[in-house]
Protein backbone atom coordinates (compact mmCIF):
# COMPACT_ATOMS: atom_id res chain seq x y z
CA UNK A 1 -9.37 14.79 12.10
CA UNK A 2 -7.00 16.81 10.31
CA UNK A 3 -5.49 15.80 7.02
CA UNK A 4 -8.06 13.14 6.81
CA UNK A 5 -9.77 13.11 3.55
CA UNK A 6 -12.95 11.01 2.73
CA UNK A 7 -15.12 10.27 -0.63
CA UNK A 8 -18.64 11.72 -0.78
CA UNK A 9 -19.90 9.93 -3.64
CA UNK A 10 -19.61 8.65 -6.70
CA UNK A 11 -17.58 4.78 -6.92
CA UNK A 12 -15.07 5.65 -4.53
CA UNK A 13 -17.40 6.12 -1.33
CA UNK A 14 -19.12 3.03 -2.43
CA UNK A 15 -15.57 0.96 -1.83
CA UNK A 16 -14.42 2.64 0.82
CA UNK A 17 -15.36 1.14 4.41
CA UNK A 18 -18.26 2.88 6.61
CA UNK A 19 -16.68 4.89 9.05
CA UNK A 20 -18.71 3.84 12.17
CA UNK A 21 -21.92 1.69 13.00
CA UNK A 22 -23.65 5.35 12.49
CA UNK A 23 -22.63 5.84 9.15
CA UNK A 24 -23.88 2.09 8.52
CA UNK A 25 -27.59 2.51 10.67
CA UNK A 26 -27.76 6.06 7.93
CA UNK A 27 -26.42 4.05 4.18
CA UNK A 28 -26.74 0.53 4.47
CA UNK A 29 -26.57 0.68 0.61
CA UNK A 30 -23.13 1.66 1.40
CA UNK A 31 -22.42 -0.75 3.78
CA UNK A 32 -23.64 -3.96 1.35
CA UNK A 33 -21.59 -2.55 -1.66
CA UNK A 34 -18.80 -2.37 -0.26
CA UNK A 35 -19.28 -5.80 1.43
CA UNK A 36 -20.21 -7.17 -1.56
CA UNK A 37 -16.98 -5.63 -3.06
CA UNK A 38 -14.60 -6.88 -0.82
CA UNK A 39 -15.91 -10.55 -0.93
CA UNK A 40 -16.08 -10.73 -4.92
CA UNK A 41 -12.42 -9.17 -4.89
CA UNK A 42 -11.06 -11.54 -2.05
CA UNK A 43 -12.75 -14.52 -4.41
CA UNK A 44 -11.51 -13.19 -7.24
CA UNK A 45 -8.11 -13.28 -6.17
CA UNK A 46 -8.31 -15.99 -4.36
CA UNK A 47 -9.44 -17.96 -7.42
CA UNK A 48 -6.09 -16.18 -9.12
CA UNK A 49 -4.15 -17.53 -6.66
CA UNK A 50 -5.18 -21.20 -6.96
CA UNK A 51 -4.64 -21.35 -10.89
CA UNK A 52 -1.35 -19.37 -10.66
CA UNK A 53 0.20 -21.63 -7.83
CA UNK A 54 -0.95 -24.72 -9.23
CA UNK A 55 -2.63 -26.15 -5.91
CA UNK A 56 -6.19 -26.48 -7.49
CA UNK A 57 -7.44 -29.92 -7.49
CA UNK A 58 -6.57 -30.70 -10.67
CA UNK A 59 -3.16 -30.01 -10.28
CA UNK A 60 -2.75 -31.64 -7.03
CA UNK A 61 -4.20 -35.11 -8.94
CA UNK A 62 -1.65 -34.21 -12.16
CA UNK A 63 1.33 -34.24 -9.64
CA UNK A 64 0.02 -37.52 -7.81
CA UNK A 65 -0.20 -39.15 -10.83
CA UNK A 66 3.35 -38.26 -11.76
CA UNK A 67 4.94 -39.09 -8.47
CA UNK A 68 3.08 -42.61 -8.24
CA UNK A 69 1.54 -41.48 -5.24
CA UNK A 70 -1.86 -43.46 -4.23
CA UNK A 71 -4.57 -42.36 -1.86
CA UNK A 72 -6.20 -45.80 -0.55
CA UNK A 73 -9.77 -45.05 -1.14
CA UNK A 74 -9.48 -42.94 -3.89
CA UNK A 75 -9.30 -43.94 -7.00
């Protein structure tokens, strides 16, 4: 493909995503870093996302406790 430029080692070929199911079937070291990569980052951000919003669980209890609001069950 013309123009189309691709890593042949080092970190970056490690994070980039296998091309095909051949390129997986010839480095399937490649293919579990990088899933392992994009499952840690999409936790990791995730986790970001939760503390920076303010929806975690603790917060969520905080702002029932403010408004009043009672879950029956629940303490």
């Amino acid at each position: 493909m013309a123009g189309h430029q691709q890593p042949i080692g080092g970190l970056a070929y490690y994070i980039s995503p296998p091309q095909s199911i051949y390129d997986l079937t010839r480095d399937p070291v490649h293919a579990i870093v990088y899933t392992i990569f994009v499952l840690s980052s999409c936790a990791f951000f995730s986790r970001i996302w939760i503390d920076i919003s303010g929806s975690s669980s603790r917060d969520v209890a905080r702002q029932f406790i403010e408004n009043d609001m009672i879950i029956k069950g629940q303490r």
